[in-house]
N, C-alpha and C. Protein backbone atom coordinates (compact mmCIF):
# COMPACT_ATOMS: atom_id res chain seq x y z
N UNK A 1 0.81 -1.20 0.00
CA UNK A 1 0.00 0.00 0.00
C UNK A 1 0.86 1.27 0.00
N UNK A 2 2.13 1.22 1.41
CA UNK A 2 3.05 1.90 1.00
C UNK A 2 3.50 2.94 -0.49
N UNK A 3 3.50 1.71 -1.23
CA UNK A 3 4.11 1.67 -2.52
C UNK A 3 3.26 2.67 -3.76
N UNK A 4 2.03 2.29 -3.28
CA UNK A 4 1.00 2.93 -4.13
C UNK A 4 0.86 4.11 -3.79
N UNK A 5 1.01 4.76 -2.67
CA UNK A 5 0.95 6.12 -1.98
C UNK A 5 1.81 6.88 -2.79
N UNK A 6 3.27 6.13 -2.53
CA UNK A 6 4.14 6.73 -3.05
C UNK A 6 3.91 7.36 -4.47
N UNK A 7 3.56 6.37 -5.65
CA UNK A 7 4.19 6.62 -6.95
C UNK A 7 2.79 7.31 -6.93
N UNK A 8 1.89 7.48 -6.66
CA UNK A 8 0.15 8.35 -6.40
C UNK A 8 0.63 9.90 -5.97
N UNK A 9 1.75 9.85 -5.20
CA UNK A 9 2.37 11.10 -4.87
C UNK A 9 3.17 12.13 -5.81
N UNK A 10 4.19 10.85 -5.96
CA UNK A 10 4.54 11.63 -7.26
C UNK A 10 3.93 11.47 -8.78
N UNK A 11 3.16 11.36 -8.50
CA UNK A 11 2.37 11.04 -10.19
C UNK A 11 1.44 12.78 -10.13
N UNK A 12 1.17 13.05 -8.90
CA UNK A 12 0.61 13.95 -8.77
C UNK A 12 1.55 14.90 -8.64
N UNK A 13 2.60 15.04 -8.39
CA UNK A 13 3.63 16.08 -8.16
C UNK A 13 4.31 16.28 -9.84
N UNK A 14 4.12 15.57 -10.28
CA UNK A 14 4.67 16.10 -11.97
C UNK A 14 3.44 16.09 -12.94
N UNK A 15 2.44 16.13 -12.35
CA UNK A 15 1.31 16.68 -12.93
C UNK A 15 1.07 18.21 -12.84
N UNK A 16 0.84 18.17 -11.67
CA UNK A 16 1.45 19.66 -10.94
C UNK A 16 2.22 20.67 -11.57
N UNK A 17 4.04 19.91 -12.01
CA UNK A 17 5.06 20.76 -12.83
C UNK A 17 4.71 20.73 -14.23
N UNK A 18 3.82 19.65 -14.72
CA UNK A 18 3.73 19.46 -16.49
C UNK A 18 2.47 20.98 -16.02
N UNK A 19 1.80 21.53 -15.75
CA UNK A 19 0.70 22.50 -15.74
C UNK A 19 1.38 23.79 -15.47
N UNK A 20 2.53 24.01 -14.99
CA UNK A 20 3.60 25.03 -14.65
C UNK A 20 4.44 25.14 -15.35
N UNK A 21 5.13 24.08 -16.03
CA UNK A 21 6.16 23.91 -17.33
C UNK A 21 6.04 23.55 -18.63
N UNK A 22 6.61 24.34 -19.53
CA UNK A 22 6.32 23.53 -20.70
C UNK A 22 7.08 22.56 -20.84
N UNK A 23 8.57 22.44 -19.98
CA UNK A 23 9.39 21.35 -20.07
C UNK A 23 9.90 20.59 -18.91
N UNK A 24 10.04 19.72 -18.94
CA UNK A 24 10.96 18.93 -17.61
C UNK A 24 12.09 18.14 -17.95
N UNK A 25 12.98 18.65 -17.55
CA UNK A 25 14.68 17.81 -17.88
C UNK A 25 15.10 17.49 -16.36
N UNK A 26 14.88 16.17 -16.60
CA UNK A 26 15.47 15.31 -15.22
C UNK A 26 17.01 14.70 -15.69
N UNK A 27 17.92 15.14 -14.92
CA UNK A 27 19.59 14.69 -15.08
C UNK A 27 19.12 13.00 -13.92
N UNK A 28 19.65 12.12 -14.39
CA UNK A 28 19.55 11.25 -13.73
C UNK A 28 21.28 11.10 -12.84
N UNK A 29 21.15 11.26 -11.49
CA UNK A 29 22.17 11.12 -10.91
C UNK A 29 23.23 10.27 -10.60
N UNK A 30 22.48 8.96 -11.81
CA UNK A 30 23.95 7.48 -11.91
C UNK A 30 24.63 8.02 -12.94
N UNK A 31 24.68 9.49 -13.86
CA UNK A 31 25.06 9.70 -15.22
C UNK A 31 26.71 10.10 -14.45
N UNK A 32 27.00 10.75 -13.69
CA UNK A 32 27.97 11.42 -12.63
C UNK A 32 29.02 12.07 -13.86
N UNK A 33 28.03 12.52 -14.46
CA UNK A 33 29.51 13.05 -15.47
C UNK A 33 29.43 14.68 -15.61
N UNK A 34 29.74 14.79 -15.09
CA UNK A 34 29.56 16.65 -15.18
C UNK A 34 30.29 17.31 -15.99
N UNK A 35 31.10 16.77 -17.27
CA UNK A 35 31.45 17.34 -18.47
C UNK A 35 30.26 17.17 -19.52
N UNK A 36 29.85 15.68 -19.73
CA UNK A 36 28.24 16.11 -20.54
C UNK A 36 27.23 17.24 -19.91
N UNK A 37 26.97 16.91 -18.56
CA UNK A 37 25.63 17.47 -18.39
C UNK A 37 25.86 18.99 -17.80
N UNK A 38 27.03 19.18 -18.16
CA UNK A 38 27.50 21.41 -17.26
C UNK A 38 26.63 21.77 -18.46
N UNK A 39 26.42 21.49 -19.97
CA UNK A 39 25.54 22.20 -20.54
C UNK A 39 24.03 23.03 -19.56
N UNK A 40 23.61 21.89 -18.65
CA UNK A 40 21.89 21.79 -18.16
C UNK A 40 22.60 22.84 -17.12
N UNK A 41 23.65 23.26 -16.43
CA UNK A 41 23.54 24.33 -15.82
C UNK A 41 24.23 25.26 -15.79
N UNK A 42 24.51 25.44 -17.30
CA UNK A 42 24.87 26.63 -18.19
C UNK A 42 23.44 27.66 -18.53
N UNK A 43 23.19 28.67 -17.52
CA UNK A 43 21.88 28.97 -17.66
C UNK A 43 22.01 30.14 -19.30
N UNK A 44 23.01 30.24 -19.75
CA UNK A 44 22.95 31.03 -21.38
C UNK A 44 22.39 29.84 -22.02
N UNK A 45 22.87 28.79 -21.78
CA UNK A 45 22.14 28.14 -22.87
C UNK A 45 20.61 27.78 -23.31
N UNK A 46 20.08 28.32 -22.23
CA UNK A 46 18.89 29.00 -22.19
C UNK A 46 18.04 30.00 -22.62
N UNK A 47 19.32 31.23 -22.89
CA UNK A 47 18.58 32.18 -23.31
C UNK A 47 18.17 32.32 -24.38
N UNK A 48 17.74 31.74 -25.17
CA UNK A 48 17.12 31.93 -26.74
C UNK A 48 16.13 31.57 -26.66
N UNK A 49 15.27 30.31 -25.44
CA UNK A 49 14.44 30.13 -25.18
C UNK A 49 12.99 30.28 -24.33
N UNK A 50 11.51 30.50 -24.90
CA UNK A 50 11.13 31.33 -24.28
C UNK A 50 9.82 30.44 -23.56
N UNK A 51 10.41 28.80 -23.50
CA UNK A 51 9.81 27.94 -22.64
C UNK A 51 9.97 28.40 -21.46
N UNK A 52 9.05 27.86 -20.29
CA UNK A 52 9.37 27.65 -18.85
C UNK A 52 10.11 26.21 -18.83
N UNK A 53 10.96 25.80 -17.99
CA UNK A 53 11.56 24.77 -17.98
C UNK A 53 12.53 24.57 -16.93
N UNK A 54 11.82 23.47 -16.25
CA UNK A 54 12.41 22.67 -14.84
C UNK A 54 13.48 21.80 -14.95
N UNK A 55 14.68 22.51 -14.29
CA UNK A 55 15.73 21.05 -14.96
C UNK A 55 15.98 20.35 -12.93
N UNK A 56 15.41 19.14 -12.75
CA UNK A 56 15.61 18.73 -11.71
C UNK A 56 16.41 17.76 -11.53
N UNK A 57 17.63 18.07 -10.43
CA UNK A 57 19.28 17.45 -10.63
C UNK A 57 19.53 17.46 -9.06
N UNK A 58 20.78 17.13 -8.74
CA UNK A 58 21.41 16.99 -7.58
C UNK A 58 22.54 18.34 -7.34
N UNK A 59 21.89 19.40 -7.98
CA UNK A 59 22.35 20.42 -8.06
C UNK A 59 21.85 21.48 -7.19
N UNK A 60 22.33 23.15 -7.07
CA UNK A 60 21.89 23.83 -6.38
C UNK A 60 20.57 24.31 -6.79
N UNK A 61 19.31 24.77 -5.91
CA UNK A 61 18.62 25.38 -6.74
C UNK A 61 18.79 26.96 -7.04
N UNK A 62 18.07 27.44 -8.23
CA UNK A 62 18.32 28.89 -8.16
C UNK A 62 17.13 28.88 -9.66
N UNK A 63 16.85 29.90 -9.80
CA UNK A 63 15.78 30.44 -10.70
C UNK A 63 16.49 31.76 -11.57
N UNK A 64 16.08 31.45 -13.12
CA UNK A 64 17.10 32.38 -14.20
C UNK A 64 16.08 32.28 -14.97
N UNK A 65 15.41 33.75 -14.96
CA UNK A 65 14.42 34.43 -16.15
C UNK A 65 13.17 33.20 -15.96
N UNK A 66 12.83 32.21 -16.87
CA UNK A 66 11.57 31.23 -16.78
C UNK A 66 12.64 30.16 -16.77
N UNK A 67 13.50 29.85 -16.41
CA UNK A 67 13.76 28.59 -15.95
C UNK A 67 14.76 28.32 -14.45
N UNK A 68 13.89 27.37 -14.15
CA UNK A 68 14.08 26.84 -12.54
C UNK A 68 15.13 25.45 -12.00
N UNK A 69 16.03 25.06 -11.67
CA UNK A 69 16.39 24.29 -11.34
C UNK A 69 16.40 23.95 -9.82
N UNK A 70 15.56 22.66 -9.81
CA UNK A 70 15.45 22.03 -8.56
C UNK A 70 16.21 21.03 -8.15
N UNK A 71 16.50 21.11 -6.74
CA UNK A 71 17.24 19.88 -5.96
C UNK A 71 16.04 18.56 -6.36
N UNK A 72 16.70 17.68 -6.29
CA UNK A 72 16.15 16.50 -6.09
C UNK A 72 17.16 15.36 -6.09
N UNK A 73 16.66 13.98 -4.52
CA UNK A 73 17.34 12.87 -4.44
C UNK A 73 18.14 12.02 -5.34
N UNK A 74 18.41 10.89 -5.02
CA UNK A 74 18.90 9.96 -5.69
C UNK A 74 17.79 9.13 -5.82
N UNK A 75 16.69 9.41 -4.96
CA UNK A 75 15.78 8.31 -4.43
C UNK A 75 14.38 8.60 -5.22
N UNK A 76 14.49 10.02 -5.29
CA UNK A 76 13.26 11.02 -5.77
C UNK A 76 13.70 10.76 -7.69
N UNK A 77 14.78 10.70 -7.83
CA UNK A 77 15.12 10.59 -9.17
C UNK A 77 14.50 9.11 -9.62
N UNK A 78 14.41 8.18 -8.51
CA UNK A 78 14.35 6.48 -9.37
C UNK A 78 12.96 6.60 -9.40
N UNK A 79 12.41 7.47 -8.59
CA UNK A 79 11.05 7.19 -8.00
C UNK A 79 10.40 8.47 -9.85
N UNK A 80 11.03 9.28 -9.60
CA UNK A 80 10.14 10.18 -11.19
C UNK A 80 10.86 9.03 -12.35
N UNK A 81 11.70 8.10 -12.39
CA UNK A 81 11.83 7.48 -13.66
C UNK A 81 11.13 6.47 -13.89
N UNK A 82 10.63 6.33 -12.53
CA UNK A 82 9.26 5.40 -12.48
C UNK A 82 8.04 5.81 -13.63
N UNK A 83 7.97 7.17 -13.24
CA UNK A 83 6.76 7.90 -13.61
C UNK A 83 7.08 8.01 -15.12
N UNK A 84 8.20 8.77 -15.13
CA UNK A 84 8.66 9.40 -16.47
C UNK A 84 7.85 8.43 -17.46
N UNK A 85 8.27 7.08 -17.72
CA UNK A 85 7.40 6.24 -18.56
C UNK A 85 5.98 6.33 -19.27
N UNK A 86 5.18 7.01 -18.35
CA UNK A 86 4.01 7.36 -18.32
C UNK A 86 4.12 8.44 -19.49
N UNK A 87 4.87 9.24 -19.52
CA UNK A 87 4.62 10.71 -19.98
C UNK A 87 5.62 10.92 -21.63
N UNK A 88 6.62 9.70 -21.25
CA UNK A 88 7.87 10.01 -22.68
C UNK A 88 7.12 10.32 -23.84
N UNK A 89 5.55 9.47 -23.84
CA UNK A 89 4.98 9.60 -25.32
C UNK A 89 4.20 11.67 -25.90
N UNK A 90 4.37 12.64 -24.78
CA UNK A 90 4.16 13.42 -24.87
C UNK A 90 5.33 14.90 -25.32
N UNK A 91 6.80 14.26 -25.00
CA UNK A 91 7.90 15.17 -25.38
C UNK A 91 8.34 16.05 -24.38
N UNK A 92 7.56 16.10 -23.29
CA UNK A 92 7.43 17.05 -22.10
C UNK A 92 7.93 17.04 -20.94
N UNK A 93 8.85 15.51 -20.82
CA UNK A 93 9.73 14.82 -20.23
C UNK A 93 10.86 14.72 -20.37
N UNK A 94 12.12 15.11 -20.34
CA UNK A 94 13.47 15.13 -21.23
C UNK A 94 14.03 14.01 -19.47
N UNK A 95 14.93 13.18 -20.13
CA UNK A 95 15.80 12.34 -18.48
C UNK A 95 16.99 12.56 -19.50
N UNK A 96 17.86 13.02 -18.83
CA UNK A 96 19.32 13.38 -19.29
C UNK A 96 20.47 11.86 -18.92
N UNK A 97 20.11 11.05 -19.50
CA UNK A 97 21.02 9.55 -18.62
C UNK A 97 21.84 8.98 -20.12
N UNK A 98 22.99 8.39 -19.93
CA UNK A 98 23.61 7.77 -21.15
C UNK A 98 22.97 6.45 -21.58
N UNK A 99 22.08 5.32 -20.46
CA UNK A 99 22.19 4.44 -21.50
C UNK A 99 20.62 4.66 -22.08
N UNK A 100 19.99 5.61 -21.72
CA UNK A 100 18.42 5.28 -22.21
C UNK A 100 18.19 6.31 -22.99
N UNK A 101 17.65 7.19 -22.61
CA UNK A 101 17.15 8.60 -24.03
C UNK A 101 17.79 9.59 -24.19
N UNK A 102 17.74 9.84 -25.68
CA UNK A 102 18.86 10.16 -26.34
C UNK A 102 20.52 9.90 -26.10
N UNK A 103 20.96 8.72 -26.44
CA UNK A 103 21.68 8.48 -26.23
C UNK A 103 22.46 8.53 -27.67
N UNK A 104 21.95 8.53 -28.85
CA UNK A 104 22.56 9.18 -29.60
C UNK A 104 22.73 10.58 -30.23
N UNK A 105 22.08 11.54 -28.99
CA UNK A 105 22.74 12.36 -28.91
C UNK A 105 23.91 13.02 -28.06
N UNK A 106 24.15 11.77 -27.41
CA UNK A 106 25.53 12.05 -26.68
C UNK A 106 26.12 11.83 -26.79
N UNK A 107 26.43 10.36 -28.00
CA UNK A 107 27.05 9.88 -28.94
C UNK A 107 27.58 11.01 -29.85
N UNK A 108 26.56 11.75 -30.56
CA UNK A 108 27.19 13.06 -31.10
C UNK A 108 27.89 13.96 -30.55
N UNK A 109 27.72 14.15 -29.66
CA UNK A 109 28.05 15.54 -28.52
C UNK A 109 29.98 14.46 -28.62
N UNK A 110 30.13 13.38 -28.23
CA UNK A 110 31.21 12.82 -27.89
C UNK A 110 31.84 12.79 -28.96
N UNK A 111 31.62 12.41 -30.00
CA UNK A 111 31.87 12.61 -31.17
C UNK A 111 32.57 14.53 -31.71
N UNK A 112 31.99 15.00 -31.34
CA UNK A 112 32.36 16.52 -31.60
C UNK A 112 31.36 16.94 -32.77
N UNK A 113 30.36 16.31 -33.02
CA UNK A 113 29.24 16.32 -33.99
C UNK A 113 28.29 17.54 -33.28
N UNK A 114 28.00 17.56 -32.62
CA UNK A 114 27.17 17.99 -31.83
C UNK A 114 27.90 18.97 -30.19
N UNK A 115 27.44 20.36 -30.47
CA UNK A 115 27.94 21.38 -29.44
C UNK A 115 26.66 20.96 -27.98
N UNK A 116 27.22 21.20 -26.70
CA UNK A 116 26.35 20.72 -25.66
C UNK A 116 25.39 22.15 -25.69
N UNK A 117 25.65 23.07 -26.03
CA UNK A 117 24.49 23.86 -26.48
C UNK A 117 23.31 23.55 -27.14
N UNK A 118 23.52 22.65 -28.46
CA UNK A 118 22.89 22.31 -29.29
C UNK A 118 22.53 21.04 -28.33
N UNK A 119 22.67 20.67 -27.65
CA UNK A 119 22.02 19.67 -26.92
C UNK A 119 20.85 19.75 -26.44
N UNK A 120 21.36 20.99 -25.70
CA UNK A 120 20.14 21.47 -24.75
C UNK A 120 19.33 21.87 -25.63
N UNK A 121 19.47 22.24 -26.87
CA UNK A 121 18.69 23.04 -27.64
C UNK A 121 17.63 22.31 -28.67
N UNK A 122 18.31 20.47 -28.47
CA UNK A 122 17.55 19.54 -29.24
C UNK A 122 16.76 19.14 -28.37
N UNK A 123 17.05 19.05 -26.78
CA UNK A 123 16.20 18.37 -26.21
C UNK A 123 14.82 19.50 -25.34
N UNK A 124 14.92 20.95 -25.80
CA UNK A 124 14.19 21.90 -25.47
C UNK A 124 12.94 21.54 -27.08
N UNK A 125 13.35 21.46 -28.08
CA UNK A 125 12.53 21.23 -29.50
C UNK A 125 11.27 20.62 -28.35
């Protein structure tokens, strides 16, 4: 029952941010690479865009023009990738992780194909 509370909790808590955001970029915190993902808190790489957009990480929070970055767990992260599933078929979900989505765009980015600007900027589309 526990269990059901839980994911009922957060199912409702990113219902909540999808009605507040046009975007959600979750960094998943097993990625530990902070040369891919310094793009997500490079807040210029932002500025061309005139989405609202939640990037929720194991980072500090702080708020820049319409976009917000929130703290969130290790625990809170497994628990929204739970959810995330639910929602991938809408675009409104971005999870920043190497082995699952877009992973060939980090393939590019590694490659030198692809600027981590243009990252952020494919996964804002």
């Amino acid at each position: 029952m526990a269990e059901m509370e839980r994911r009922n909790r957060g199912i409702l808590s990113i219902e909540k941010a999808l009605e507040e955001f046009d975007k959600i970029i979750l960094i998943d915190s097993r990625l530990h690479d902070r040369q891919l993902t310094e793009a997500f808190y490079d807040e210029d790489n932002f500025r061309e865009t005139d989405k609202r957009v939640l990037i929720l990480s194991e980072s500090e929070e702080k708020r820049v023009g319409n976009i917000e970055w929130h703290y969130i767990s290790e625990s809170e992260t497994r628990e929204i990738l739970e959810i995330y599933y639910l929602y991938e078929f809408s675009n409104r979900i971005a999870v920043v992780a190497r082995e699952r989505t877009f992973g060939s765009l980090w393939d590019y980015v590694a490659a030198g194909l692809l600027t981590r600007k243009e990252l952020v900027a494919a996964m804002l589309a």
